[in-house]
PDB file of N, CA and C in Angstrom:
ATOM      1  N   UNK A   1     110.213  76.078  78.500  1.00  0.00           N
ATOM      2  CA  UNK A   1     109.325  77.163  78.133  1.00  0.00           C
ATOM      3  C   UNK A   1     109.211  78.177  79.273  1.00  0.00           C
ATOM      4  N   UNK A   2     109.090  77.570  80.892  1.00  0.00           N
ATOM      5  CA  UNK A   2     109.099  78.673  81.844  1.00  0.00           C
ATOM      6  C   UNK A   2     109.898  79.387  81.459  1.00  0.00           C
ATOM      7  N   UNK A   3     111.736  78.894  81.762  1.00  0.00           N
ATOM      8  CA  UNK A   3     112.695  79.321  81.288  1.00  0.00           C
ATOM      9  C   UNK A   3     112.905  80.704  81.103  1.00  0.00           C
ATOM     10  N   UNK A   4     112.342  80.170  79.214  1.00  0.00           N
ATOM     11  CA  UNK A   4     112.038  81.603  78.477  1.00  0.00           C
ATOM     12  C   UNK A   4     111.340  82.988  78.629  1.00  0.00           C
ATOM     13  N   UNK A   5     110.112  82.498  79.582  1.00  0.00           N
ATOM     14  CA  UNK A   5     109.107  83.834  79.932  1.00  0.00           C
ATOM     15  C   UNK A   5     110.245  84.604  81.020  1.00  0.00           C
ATOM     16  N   UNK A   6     110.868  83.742  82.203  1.00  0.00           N
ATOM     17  CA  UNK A   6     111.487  84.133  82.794  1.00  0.00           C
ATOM     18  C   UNK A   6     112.515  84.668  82.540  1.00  0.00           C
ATOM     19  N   UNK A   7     113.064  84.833  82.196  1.00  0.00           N
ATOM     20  CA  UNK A   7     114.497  85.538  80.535  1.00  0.00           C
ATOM     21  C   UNK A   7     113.773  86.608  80.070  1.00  0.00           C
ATOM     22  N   UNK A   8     112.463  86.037  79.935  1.00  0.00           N
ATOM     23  CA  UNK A   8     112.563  87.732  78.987  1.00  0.00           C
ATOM     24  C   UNK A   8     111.566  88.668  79.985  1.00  0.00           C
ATOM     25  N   UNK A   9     110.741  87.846  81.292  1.00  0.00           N
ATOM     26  CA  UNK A   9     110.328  88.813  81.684  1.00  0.00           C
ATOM     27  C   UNK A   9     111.613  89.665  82.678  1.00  0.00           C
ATOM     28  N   UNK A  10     112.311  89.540  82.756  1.00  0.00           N
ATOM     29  CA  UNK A  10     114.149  89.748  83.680  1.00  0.00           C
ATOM     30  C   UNK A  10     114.397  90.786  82.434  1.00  0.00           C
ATOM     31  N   UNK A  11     114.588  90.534  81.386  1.00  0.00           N
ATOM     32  CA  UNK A  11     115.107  91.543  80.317  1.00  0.00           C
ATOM     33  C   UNK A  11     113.921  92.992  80.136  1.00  0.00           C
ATOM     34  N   UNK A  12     112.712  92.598  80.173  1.00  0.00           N
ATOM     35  CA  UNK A  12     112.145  93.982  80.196  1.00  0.00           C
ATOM     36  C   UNK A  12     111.927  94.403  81.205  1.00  0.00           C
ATOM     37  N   UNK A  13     111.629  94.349  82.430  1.00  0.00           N
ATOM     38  CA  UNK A  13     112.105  94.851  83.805  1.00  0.00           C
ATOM     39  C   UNK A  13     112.859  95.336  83.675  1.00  0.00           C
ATOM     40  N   UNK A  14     114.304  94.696  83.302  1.00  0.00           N
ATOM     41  CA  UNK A  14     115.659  96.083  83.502  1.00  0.00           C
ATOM     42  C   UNK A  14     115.251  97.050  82.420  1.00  0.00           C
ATOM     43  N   UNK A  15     115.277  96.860  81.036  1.00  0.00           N
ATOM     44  CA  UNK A  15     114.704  97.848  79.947  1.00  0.00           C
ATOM     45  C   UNK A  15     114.186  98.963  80.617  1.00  0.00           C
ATOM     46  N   UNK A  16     113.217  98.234  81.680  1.00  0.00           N
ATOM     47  CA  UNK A  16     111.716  99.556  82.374  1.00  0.00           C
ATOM     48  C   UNK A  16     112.449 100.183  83.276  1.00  0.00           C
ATOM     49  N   UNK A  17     113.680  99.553  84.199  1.00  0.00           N
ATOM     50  CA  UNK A  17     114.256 100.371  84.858  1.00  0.00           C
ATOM     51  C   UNK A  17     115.660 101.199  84.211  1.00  0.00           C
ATOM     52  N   UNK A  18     116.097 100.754  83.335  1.00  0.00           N
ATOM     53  CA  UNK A  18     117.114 101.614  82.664  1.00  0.00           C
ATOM     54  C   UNK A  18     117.067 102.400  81.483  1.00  0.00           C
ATOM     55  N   UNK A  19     115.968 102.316  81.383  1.00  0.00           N
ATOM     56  CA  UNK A  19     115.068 103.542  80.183  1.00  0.00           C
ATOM     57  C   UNK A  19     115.323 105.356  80.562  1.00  0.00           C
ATOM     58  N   UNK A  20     115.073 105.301  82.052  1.00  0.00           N
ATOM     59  CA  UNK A  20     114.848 106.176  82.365  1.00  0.00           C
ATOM     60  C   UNK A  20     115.856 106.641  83.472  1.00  0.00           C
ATOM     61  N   UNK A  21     117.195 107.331  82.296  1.00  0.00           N
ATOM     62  CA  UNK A  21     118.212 107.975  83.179  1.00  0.00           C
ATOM     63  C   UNK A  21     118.129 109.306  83.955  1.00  0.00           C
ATOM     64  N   UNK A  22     119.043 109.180  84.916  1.00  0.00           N
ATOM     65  CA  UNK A  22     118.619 110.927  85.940  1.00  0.00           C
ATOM     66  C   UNK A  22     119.017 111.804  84.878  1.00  0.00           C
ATOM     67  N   UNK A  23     119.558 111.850  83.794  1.00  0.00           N
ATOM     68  CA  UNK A  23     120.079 112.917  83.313  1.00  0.00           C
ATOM     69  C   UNK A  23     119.018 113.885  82.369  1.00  0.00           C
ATOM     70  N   UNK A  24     117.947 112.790  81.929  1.00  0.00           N
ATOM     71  CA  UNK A  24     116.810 113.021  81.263  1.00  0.00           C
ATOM     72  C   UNK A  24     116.038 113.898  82.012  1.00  0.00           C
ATOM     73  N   UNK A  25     116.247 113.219  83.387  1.00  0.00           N
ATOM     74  CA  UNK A  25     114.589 113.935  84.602  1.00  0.00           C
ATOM     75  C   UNK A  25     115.541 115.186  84.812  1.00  0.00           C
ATOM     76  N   UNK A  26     116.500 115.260  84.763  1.00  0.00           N
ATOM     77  CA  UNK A  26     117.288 116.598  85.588  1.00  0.00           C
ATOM     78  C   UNK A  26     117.092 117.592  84.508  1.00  0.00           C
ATOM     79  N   UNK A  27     116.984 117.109  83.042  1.00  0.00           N
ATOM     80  CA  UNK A  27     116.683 118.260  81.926  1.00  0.00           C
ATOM     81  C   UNK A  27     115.387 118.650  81.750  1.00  0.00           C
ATOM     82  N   UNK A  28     114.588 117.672  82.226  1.00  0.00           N
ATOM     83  CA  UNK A  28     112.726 118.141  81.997  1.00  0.00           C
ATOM     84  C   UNK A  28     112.489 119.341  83.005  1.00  0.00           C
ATOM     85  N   UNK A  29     111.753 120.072  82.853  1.00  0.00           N
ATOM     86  CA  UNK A  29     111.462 121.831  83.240  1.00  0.00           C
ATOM     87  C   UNK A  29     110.812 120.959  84.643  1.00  0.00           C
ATOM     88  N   UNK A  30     110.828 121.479  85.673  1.00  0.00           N
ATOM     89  CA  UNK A  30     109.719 121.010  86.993  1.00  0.00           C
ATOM     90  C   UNK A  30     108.995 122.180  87.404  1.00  0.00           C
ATOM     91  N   UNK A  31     107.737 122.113  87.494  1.00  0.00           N
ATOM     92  CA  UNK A  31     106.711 123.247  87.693  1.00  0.00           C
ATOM     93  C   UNK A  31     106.572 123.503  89.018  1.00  0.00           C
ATOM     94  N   UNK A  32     107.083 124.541  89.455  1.00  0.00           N
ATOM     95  CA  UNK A  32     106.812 124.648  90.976  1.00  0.00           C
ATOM     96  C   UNK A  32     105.647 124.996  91.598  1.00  0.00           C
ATOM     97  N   UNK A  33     105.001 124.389  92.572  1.00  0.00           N
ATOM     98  CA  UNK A  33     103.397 124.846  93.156  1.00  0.00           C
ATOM     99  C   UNK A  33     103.719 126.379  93.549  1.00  0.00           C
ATOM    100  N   UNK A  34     102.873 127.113  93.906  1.00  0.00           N
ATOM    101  CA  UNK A  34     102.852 127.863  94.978  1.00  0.00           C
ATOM    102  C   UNK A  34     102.998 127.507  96.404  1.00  0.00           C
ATOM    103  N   UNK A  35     104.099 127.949  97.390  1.00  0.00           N
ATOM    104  CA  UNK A  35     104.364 127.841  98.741  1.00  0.00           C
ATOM    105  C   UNK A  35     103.938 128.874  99.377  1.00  0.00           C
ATOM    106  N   UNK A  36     105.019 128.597 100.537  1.00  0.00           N
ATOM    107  CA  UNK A  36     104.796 129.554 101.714  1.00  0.00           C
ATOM    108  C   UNK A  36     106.133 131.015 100.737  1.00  0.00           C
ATOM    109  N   UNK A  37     104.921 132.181 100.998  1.00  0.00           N
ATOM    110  CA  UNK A  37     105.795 133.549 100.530  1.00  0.00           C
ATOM    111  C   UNK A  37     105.788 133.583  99.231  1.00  0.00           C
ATOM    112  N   UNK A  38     104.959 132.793  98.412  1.00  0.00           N
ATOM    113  CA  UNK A  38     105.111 133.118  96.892  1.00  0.00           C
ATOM    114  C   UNK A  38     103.750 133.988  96.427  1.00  0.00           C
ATOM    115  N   UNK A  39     103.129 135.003  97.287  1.00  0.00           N
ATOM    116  CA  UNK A  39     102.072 135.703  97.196  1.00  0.00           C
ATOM    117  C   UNK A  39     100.866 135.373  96.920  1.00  0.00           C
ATOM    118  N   UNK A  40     100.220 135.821  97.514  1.00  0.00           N
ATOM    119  CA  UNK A  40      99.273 135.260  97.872  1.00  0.00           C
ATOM    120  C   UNK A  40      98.865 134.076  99.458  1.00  0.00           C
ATOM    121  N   UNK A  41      97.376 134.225 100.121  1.00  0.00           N
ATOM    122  CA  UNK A  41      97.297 133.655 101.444  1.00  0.00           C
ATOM    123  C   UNK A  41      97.182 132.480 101.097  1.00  0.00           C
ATOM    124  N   UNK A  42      97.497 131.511 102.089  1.00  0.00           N
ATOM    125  CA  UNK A  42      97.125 129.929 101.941  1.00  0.00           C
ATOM    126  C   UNK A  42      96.269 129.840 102.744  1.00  0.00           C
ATOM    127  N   UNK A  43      94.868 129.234 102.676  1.00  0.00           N
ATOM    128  CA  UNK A  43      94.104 129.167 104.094  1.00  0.00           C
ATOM    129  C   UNK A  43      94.630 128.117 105.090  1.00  0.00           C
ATOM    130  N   UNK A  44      94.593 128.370 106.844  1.00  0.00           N
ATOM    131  CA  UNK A  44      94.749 127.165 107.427  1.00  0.00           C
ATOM    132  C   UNK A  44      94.108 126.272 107.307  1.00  0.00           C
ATOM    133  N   UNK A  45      94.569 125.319 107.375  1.00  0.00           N
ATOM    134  CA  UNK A  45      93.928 123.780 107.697  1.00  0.00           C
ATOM    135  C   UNK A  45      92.488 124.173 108.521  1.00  0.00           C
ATOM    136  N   UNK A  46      91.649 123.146 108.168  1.00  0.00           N
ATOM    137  CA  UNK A  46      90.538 122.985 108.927  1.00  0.00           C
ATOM    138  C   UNK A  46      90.722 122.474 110.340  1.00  0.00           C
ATOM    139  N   UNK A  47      89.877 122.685 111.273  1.00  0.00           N
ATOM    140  CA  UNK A  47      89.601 122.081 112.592  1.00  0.00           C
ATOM    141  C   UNK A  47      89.385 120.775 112.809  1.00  0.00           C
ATOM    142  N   UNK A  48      90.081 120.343 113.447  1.00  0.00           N
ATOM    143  CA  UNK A  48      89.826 118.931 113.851  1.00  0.00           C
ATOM    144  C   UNK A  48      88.093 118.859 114.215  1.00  0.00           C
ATOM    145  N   UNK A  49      88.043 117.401 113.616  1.00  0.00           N
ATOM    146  CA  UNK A  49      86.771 117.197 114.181  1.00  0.00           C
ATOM    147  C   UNK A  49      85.807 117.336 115.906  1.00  0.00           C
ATOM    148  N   UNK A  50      85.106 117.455 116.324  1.00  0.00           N
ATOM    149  CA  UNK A  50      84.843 117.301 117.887  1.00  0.00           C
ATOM    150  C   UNK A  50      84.875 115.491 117.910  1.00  0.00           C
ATOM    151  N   UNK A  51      84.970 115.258 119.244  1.00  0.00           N
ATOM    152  CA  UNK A  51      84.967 113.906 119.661  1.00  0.00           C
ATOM    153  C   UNK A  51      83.663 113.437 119.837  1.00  0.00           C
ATOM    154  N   UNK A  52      83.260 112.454 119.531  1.00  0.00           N
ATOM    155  CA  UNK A  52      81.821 112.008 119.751  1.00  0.00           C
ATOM    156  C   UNK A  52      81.590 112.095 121.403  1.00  0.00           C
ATOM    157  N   UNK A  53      80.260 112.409 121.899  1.00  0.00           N
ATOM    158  CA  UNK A  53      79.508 112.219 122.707  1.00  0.00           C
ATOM    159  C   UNK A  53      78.977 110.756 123.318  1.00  0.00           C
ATOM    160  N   UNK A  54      79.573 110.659 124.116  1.00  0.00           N
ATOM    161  CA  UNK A  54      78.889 109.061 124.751  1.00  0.00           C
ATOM    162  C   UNK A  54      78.017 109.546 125.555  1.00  0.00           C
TER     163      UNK A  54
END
């Protein structure tokens, strides 16, 4: 009976990994964020914190 769970949990694992070919992800649209030069400012990063006081 282990056996069996083990068989089939081995068979849907690969299923989960071979479901999903590159050729699929390379055709889905990818939304690009806004970067650096795509108009508009980005604010800098915040300031590091101060160091505590002993």
């Amino acid at each position: 009976m282990k056996k069996i769970f083990t068989i089939l949990f081995t068979v849907i694992l690969n299923a989960a990994f071979l479901s999903c070919d590159p050729q699929d992800l390379a055709e889905h649209e990818i939304e690009l964020q806004a970067c650096c030069g795509d108009g508009g400012d980005i604010p800098p990063p915040p300031p590091p914190p101060d160091p505590p006081i002993n």
